[in-house]
PDB file of N, CA and C in Angstrom:
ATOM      1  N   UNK A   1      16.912   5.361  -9.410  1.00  0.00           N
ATOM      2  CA  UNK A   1      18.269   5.827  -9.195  1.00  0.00           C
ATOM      3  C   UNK A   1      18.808   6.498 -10.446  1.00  0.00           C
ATOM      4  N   UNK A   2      18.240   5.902 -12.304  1.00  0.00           N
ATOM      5  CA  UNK A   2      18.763   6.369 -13.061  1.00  0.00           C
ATOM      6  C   UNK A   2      18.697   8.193 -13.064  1.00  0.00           C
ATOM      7  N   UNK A   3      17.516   8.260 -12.719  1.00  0.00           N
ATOM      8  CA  UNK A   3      16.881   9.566 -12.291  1.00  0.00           C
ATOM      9  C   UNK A   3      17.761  10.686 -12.209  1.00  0.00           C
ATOM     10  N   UNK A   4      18.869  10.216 -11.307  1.00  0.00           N
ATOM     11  CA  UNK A   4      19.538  11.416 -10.480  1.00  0.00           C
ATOM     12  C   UNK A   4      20.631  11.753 -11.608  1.00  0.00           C
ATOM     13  N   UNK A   5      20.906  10.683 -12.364  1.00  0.00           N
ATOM     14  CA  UNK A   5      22.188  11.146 -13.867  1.00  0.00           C
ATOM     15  C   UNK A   5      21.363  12.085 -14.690  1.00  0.00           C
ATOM     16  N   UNK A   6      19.924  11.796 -14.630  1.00  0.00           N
ATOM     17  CA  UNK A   6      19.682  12.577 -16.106  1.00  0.00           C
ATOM     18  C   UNK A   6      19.759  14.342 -15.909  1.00  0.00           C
ATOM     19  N   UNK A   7      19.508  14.651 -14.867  1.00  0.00           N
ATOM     20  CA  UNK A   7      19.287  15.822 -14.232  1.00  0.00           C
ATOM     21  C   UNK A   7      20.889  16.685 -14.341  1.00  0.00           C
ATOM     22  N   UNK A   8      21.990  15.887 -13.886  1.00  0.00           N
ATOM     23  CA  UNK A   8      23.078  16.439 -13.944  1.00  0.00           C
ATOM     24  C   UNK A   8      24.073  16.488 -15.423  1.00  0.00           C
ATOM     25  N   UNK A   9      23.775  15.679 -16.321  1.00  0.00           N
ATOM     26  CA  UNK A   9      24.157  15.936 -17.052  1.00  0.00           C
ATOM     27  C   UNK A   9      23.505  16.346 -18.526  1.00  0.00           C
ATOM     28  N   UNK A  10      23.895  17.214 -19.276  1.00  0.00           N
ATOM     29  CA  UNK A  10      23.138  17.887 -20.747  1.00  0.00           C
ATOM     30  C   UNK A  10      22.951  16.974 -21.577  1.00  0.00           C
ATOM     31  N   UNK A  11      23.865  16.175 -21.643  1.00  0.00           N
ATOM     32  CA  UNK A  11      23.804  14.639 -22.765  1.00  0.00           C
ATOM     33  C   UNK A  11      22.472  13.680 -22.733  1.00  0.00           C
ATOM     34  N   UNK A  12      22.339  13.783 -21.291  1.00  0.00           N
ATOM     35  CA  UNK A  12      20.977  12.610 -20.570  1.00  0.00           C
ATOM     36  C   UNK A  12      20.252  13.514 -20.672  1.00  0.00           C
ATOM     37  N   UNK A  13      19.805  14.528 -20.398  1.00  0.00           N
ATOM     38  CA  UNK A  13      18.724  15.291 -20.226  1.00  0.00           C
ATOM     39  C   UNK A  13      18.303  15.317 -21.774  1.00  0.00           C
ATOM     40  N   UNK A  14      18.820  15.236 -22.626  1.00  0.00           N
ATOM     41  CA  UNK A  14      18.220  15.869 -24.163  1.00  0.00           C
ATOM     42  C   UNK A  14      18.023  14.449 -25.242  1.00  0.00           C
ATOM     43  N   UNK A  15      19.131  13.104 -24.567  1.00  0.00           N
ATOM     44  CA  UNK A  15      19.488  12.579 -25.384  1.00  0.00           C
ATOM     45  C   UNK A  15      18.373  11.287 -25.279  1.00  0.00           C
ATOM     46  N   UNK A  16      17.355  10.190 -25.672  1.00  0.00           N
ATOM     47  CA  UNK A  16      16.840   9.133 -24.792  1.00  0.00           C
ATOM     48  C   UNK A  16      17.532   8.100 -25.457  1.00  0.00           C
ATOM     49  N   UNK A  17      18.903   8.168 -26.041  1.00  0.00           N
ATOM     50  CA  UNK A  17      19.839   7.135 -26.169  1.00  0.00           C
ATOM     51  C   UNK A  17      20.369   7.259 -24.987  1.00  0.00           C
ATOM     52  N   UNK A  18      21.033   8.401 -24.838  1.00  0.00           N
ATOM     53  CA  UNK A  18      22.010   8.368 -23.727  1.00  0.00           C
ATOM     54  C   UNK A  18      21.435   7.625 -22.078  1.00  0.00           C
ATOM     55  N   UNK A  19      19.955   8.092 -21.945  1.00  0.00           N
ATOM     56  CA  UNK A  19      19.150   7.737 -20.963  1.00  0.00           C
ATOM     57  C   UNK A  19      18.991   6.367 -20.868  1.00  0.00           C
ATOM     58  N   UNK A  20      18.910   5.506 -21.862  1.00  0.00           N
ATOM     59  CA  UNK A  20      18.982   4.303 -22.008  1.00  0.00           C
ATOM     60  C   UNK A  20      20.154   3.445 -22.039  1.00  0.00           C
ATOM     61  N   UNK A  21      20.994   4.039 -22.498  1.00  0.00           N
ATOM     62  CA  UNK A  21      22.350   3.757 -21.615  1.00  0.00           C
ATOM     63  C   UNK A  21      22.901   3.507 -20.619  1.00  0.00           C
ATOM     64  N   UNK A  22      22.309   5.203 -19.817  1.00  0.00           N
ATOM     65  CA  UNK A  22      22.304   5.308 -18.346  1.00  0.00           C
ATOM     66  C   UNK A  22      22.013   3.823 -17.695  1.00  0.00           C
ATOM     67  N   UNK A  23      20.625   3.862 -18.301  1.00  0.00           N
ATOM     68  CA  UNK A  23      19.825   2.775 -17.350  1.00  0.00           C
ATOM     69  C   UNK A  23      20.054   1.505 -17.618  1.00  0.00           C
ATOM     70  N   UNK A  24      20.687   1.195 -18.370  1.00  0.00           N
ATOM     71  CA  UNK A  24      20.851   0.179 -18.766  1.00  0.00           C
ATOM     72  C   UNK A  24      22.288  -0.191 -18.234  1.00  0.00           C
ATOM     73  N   UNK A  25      23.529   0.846 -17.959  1.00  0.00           N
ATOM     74  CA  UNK A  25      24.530   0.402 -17.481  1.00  0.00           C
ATOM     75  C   UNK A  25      24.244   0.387 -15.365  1.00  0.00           C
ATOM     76  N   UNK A  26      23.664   1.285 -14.958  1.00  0.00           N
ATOM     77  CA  UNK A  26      23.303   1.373 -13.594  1.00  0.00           C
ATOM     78  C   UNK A  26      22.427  -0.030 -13.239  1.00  0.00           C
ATOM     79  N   UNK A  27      21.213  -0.604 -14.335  1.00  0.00           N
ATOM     80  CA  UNK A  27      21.059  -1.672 -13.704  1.00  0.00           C
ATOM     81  C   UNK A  27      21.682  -3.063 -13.782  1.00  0.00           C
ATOM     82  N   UNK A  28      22.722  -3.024 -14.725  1.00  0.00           N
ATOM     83  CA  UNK A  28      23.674  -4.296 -14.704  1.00  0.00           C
ATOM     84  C   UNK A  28      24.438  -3.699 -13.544  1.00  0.00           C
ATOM     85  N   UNK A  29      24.765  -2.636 -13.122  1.00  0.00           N
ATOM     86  CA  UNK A  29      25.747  -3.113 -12.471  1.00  0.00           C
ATOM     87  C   UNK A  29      25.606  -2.963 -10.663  1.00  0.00           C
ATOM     88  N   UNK A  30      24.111  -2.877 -10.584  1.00  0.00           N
ATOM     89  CA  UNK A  30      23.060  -2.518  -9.433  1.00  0.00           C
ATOM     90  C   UNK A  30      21.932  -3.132  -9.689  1.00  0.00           C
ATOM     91  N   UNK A  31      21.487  -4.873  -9.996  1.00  0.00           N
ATOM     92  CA  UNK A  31      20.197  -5.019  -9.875  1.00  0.00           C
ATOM     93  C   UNK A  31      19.399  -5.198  -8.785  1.00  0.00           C
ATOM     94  N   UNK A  32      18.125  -4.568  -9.127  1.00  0.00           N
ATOM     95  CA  UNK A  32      17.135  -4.675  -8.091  1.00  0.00           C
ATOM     96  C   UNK A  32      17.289  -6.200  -7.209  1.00  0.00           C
ATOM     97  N   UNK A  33      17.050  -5.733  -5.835  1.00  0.00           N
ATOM     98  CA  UNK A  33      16.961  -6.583  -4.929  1.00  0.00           C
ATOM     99  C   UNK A  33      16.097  -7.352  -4.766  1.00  0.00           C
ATOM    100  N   UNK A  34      15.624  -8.369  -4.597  1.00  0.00           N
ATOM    101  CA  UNK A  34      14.465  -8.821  -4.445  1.00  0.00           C
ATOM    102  C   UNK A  34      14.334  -9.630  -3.029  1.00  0.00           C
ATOM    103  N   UNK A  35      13.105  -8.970  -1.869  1.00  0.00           N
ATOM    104  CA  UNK A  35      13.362  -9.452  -0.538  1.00  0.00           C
ATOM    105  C   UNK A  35      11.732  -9.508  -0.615  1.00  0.00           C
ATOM    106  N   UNK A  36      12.068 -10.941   0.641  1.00  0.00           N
ATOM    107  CA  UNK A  36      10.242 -11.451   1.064  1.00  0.00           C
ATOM    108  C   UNK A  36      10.121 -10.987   1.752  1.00  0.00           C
ATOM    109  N   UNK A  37       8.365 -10.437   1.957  1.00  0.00           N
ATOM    110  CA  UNK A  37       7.874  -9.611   2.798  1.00  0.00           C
ATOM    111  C   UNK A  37       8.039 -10.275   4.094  1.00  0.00           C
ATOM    112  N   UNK A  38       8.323  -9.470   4.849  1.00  0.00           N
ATOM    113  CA  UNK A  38       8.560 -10.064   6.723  1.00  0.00           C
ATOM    114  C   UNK A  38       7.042 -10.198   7.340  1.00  0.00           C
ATOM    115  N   UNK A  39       6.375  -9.342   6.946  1.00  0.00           N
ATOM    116  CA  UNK A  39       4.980  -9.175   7.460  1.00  0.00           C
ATOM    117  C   UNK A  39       4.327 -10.061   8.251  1.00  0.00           C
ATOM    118  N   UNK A  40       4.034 -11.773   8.092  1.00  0.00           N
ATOM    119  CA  UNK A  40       3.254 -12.299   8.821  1.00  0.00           C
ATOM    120  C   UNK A  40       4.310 -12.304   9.867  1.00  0.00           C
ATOM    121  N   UNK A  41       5.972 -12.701   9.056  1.00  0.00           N
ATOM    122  CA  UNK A  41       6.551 -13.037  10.650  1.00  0.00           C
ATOM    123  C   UNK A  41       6.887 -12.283  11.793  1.00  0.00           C
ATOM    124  N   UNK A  42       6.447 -10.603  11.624  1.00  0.00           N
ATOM    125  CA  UNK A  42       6.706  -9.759  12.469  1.00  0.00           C
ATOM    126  C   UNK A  42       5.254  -9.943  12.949  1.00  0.00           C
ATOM    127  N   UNK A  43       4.598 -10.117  12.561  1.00  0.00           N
ATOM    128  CA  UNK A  43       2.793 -10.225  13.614  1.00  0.00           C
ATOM    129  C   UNK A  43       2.958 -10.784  14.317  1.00  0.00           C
ATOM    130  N   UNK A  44       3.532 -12.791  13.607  1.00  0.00           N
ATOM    131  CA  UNK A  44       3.858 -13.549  14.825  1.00  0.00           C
ATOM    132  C   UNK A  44       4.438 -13.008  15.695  1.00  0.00           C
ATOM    133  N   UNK A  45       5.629 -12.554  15.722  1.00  0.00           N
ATOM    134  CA  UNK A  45       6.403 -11.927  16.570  1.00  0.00           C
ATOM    135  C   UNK A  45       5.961 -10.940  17.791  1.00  0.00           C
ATOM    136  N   UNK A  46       4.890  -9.879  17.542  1.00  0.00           N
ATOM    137  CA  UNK A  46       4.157  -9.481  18.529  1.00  0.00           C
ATOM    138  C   UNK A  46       3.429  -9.987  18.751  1.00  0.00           C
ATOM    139  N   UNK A  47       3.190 -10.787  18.182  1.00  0.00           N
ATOM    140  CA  UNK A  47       1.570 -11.638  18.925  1.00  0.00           C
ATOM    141  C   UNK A  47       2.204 -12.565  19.953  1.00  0.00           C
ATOM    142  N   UNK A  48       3.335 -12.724  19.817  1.00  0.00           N
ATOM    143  CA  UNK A  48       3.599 -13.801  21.052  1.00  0.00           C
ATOM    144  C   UNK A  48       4.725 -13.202  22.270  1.00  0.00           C
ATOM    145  N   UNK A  49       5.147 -12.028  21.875  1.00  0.00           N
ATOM    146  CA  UNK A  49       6.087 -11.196  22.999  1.00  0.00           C
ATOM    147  C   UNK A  49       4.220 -10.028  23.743  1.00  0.00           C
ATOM    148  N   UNK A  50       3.344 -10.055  22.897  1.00  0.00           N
ATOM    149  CA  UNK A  50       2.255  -9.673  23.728  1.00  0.00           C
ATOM    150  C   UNK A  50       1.325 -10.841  25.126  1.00  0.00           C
ATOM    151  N   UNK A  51       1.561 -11.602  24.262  1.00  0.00           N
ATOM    152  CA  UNK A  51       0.973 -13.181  24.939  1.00  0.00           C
ATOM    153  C   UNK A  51       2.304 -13.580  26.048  1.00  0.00           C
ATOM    154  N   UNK A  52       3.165 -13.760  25.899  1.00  0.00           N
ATOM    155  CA  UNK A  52       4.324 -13.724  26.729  1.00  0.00           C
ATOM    156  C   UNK A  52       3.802 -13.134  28.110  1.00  0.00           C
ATOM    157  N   UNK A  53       3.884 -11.458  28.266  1.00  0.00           N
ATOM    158  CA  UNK A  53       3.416 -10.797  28.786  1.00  0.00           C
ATOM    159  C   UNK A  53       1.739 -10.650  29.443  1.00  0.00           C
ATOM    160  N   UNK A  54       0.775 -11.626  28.868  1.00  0.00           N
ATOM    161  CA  UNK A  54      -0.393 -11.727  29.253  1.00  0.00           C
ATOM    162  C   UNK A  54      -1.800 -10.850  28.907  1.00  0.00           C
ATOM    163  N   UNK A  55      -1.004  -9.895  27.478  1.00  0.00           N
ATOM    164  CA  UNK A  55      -1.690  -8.944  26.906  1.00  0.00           C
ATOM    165  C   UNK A  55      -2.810 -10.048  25.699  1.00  0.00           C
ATOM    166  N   UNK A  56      -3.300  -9.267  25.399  1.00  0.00           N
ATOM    167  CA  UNK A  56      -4.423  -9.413  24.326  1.00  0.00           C
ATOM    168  C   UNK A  56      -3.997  -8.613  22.609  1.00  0.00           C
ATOM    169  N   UNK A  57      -4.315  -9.938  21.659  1.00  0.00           N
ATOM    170  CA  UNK A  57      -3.596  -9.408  20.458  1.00  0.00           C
ATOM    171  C   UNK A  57      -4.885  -9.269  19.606  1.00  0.00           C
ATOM    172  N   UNK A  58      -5.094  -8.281  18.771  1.00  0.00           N
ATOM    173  CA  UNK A  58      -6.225  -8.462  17.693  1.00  0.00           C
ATOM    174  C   UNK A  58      -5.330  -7.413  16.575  1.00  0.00           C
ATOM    175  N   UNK A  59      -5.538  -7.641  15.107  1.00  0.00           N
ATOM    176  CA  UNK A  59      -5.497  -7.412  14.316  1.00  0.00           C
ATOM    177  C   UNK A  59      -6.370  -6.469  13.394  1.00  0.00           C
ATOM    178  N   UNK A  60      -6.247  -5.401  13.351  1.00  0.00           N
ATOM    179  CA  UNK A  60      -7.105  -4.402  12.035  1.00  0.00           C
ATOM    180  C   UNK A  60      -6.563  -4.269  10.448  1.00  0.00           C
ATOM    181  N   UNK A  61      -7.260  -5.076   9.744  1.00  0.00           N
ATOM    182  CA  UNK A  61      -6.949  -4.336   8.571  1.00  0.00           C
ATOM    183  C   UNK A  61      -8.012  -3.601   7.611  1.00  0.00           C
ATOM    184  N   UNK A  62      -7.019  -2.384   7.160  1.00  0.00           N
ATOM    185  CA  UNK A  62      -8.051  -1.745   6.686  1.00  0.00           C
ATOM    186  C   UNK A  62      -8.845  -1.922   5.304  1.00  0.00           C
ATOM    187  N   UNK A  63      -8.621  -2.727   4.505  1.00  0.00           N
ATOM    188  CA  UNK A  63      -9.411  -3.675   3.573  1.00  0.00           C
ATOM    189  C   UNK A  63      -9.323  -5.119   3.692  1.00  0.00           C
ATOM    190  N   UNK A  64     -10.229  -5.751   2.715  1.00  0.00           N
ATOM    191  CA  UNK A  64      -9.582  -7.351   2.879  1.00  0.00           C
ATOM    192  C   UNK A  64      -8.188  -7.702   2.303  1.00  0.00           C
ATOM    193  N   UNK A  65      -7.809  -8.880   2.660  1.00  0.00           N
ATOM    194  CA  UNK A  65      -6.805  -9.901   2.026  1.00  0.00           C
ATOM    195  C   UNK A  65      -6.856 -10.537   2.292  1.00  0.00           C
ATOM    196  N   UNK A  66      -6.789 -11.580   1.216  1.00  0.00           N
ATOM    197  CA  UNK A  66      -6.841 -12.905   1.562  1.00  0.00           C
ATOM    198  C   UNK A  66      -5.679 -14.034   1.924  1.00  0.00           C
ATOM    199  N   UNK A  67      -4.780 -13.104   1.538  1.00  0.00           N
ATOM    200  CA  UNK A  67      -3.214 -13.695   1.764  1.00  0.00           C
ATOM    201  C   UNK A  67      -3.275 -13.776   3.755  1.00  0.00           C
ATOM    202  N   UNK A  68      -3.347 -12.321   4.403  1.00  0.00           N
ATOM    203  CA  UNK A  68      -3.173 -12.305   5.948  1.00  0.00           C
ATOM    204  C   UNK A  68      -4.315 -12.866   6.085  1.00  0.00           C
ATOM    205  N   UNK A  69      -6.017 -13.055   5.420  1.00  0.00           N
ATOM    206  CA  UNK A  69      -6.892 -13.349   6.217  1.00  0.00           C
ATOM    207  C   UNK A  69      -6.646 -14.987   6.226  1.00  0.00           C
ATOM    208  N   UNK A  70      -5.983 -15.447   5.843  1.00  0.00           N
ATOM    209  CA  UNK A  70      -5.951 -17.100   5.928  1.00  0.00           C
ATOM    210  C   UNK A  70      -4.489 -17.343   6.384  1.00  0.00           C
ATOM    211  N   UNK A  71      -3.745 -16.114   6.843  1.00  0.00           N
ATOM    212  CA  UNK A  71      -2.749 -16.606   7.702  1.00  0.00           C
ATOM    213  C   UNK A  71      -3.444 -16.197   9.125  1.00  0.00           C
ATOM    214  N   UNK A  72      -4.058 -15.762   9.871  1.00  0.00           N
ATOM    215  CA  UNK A  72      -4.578 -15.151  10.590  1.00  0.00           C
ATOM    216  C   UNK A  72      -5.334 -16.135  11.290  1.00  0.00           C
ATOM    217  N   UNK A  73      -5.964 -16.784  10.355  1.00  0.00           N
ATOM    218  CA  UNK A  73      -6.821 -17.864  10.318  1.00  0.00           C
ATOM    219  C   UNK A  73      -6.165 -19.129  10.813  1.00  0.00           C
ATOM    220  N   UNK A  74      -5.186 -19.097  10.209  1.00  0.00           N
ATOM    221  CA  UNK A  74      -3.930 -20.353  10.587  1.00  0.00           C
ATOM    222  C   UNK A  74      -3.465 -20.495  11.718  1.00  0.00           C
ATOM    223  N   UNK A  75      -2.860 -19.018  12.174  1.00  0.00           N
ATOM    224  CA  UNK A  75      -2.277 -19.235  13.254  1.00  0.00           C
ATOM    225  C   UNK A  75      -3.485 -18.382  14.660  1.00  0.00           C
ATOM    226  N   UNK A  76      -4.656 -18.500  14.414  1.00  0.00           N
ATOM    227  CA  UNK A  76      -5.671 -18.482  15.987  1.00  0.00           C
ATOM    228  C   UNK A  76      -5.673 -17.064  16.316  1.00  0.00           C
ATOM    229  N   UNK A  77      -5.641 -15.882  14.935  1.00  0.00           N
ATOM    230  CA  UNK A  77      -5.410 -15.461  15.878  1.00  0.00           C
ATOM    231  C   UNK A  77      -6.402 -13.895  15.321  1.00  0.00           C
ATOM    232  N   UNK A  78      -7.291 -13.169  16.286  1.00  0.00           N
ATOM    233  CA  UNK A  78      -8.755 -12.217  16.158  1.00  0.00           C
ATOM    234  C   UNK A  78      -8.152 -11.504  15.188  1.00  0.00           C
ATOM    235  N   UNK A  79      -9.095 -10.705  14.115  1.00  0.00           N
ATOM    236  CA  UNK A  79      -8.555  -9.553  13.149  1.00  0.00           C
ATOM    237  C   UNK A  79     -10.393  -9.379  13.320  1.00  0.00           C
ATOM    238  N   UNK A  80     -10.059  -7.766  12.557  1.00  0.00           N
ATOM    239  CA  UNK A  80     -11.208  -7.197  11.823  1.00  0.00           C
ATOM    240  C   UNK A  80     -10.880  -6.528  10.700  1.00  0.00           C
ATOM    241  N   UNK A  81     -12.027  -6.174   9.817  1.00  0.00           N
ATOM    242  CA  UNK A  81     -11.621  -5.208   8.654  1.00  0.00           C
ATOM    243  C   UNK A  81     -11.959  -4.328   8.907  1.00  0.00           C
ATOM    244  N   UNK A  82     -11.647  -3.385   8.341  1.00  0.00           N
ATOM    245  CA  UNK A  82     -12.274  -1.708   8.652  1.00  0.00           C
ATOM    246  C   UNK A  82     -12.652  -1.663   7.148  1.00  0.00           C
ATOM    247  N   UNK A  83     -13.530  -2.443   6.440  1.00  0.00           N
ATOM    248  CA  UNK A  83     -13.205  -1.944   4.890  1.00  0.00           C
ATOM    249  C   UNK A  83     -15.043  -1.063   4.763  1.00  0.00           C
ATOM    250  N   UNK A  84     -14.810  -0.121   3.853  1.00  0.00           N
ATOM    251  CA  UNK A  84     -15.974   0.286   4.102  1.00  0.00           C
ATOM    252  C   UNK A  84     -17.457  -0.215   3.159  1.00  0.00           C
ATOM    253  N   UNK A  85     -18.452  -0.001   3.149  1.00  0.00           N
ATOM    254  CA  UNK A  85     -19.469  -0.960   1.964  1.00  0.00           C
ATOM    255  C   UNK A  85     -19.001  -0.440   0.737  1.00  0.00           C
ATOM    256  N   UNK A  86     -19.698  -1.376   0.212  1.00  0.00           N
ATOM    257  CA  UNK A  86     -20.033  -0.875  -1.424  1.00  0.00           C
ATOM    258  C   UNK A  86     -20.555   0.628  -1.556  1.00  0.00           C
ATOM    259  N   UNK A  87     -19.724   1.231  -2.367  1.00  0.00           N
ATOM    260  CA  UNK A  87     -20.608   2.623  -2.728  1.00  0.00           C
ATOM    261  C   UNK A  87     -21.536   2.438  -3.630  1.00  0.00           C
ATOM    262  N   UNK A  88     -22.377   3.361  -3.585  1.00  0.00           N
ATOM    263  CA  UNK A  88     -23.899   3.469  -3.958  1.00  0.00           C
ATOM    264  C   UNK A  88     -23.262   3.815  -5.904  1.00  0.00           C
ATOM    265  N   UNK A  89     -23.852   3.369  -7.022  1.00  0.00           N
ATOM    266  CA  UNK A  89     -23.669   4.277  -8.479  1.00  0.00           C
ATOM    267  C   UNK A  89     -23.335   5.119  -8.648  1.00  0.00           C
ATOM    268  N   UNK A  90     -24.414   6.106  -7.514  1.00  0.00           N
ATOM    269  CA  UNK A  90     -24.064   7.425  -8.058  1.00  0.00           C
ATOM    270  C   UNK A  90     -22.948   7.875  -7.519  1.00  0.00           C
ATOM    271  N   UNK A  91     -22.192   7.775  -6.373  1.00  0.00           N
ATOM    272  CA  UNK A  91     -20.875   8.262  -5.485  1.00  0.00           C
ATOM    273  C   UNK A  91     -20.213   7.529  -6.113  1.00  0.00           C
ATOM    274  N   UNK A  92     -20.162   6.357  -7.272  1.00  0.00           N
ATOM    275  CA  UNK A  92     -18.999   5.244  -7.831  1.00  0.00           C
ATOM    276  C   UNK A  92     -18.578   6.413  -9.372  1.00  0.00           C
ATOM    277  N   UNK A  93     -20.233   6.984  -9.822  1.00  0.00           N
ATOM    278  CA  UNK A  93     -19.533   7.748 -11.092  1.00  0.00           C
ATOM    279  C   UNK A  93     -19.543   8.916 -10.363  1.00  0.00           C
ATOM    280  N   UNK A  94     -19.759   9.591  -9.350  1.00  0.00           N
ATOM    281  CA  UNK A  94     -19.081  11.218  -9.437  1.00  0.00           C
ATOM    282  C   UNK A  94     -18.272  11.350  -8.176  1.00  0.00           C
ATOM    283  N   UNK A  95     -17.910  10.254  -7.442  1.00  0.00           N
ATOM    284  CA  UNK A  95     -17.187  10.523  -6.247  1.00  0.00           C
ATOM    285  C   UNK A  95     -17.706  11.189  -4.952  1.00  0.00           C
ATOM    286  N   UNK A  96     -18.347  11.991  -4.845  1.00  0.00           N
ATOM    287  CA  UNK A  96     -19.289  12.375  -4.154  1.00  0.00           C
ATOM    288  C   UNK A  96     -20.260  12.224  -4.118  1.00  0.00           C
ATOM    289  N   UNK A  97     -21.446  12.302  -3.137  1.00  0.00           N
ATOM    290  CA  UNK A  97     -22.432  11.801  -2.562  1.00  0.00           C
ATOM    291  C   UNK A  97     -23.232  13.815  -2.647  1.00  0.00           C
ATOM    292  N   UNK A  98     -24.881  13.074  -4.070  1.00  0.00           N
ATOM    293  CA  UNK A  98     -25.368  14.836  -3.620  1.00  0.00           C
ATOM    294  C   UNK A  98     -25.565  15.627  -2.511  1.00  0.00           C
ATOM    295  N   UNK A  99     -25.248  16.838  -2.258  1.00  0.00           N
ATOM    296  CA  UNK A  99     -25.593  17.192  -1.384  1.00  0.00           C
ATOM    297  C   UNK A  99     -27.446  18.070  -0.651  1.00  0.00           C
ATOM    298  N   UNK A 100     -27.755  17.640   0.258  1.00  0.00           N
ATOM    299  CA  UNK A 100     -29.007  17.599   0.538  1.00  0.00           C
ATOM    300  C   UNK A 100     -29.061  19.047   1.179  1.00  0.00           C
ATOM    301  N   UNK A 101     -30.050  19.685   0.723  1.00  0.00           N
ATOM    302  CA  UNK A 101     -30.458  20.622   1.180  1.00  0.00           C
ATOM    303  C   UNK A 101     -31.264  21.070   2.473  1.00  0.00           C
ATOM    304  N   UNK A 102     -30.811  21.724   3.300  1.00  0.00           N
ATOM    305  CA  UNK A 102     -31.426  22.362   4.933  1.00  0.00           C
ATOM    306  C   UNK A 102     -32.099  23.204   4.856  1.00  0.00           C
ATOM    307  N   UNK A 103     -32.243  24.260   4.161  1.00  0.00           N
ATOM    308  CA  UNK A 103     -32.873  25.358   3.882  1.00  0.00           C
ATOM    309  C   UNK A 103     -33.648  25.566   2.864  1.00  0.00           C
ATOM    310  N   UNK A 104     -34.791  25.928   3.175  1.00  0.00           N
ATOM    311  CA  UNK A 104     -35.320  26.628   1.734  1.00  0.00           C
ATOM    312  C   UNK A 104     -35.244  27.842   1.519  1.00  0.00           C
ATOM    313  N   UNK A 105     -35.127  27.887  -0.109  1.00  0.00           N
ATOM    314  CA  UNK A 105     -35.480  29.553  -0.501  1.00  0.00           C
ATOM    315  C   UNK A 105     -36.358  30.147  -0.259  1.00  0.00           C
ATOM    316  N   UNK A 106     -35.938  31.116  -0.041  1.00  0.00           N
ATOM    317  CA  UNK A 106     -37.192  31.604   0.176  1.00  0.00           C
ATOM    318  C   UNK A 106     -37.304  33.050  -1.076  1.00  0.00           C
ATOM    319  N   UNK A 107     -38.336  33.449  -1.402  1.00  0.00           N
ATOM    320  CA  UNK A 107     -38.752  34.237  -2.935  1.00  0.00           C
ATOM    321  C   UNK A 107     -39.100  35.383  -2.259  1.00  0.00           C
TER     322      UNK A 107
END
């Protein structure tokens, strides 16, 4: 949020007293919020307005955790991971995977 002062005024933009000021008076008098994630309890929540209804619930996540995989676990209820293997060395140091050749030259 301090962000949006430094831009409008010449003092903040040049000064990193003034910027520290800024930020320092915006977060006394605006501190960060701090809220718990809703997450498992909105799963519960469809998992049982699906079951209600007579539907089927499963869970994808796309890496592990161990936080949802042992709530998951708790409350009965299917997941999978989508996480993908281990990359090979060489795709870990150059990101890409060499590419293989179809054709030959021909001389």
């Amino acid at each position: 949020m301090c962000h949006l002062y430094f831009g409008h005024y010449w003092l903040a933009r040049h000064s990193f007293v003034a910027r520290a000021a800024i930020s320092a008076y915006v977060y006394a008098k605006n501190p960060p919020i701090a809220l718990t994630d809703p997450t498992e309890r909105l799963i519960a929540m469809m998992r049982d307005k699906l079951q209600a209804s007579g539907g089927k619930f499963l869970v994808g996540l796309q890496k592990r955790d161990a936080r949802f995989e042992a709530f998951f676990r708790a409350q009965d209820i299917p997941f999978a991971t989508f996480e993908m293997p281990t990359p090979t060395r060489r795709t870990a140091i150059t990101g890409r995977r060499k590419a293989t050749r179809r054709w030959r030259r021909v001389s």
